[in-house]
Protein backbone atom coordinates (compact mmCIF):
# COMPACT_ATOMS: atom_id res chain seq x y z
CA UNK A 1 -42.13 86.20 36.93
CA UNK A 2 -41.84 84.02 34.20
CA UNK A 3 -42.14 80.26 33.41
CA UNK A 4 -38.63 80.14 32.77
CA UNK A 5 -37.05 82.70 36.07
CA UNK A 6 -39.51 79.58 37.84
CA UNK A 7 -37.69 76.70 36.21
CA UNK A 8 -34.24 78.17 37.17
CA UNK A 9 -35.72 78.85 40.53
CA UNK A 10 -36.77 75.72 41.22
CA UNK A 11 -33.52 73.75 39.74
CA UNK A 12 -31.82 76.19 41.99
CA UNK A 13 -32.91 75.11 44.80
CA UNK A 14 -32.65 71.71 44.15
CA UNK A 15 -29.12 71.94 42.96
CA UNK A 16 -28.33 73.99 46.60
CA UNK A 17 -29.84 71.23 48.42
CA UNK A 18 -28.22 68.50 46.56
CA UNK A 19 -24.84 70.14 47.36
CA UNK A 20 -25.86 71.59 50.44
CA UNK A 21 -26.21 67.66 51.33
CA UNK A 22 -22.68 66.55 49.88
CA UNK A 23 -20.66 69.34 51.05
CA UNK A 24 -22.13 70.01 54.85
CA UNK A 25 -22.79 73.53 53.78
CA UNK A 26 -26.42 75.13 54.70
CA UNK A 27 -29.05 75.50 52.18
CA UNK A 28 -28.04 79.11 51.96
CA UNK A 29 -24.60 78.62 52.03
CA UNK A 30 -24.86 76.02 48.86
CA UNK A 31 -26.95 78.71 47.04
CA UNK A 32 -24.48 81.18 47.49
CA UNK A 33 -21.70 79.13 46.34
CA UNK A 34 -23.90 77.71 43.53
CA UNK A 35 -25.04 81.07 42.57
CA UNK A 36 -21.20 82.08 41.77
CA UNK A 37 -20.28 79.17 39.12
CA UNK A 38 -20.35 79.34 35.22
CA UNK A 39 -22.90 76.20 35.53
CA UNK A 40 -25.39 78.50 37.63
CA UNK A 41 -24.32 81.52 34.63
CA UNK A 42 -25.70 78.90 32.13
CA UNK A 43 -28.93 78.90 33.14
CA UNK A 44 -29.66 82.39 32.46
CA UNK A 45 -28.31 81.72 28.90
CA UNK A 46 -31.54 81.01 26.81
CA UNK A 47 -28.96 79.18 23.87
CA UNK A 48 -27.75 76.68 26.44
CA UNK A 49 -31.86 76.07 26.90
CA UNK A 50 -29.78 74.45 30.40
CA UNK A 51 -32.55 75.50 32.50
CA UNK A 52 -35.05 72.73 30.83
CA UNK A 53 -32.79 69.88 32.07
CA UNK A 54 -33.20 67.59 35.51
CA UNK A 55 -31.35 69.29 38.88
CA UNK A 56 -29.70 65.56 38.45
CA UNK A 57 -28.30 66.79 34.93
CA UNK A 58 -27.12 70.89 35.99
CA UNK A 59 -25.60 69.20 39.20
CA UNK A 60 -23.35 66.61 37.92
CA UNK A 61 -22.53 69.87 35.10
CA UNK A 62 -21.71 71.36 38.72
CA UNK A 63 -19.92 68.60 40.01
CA UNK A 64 -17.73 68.60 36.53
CA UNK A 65 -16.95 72.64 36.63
CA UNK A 66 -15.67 72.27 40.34
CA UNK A 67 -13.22 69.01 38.76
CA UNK A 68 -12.57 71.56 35.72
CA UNK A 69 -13.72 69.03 33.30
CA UNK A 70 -16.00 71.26 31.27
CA UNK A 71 -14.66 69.23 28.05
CA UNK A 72 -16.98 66.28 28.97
CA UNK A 73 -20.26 69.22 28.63
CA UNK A 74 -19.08 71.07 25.68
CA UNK A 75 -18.33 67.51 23.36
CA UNK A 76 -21.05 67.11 20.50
């Protein structure tokens, strides 16, 4: 595995646990539910260079996707 497949692994699992803890939702449970959003899709995508920022940063990206506020993320 790769440097990178362990950065998104690692911001994965702290982005599951940080919405595992605001939504109730097990660890696995958040994962899954993480796992099936265009922020989670970003990470993967070595232009958005996504998986180099804080779990802080991808989850309040999260956080905006689920309000549909993905104009806040794509402003320059």
């Amino acid at each position: 595995m790769n440097k990178i497949h362990l950065c998104i692994d690692a911001l994965s699992a702290d982005v599951a646990d940080k919405l595992a803890q605001e939504s109730g939702m097990t660890i696995t449970e958040a994962l899954q539910a993480f796992m099936e959003t265009k922020t989670y899709a970003l990470l993967f995508d070595s232009n958005s260079l996504l998986y180099l920022e804080s779990a802080e940063y991808v989850f309040d990206m999260l956080q905006a996707e689920k309000r549909n506020d993905w104009e806040y993320w794509t402003e320059e």
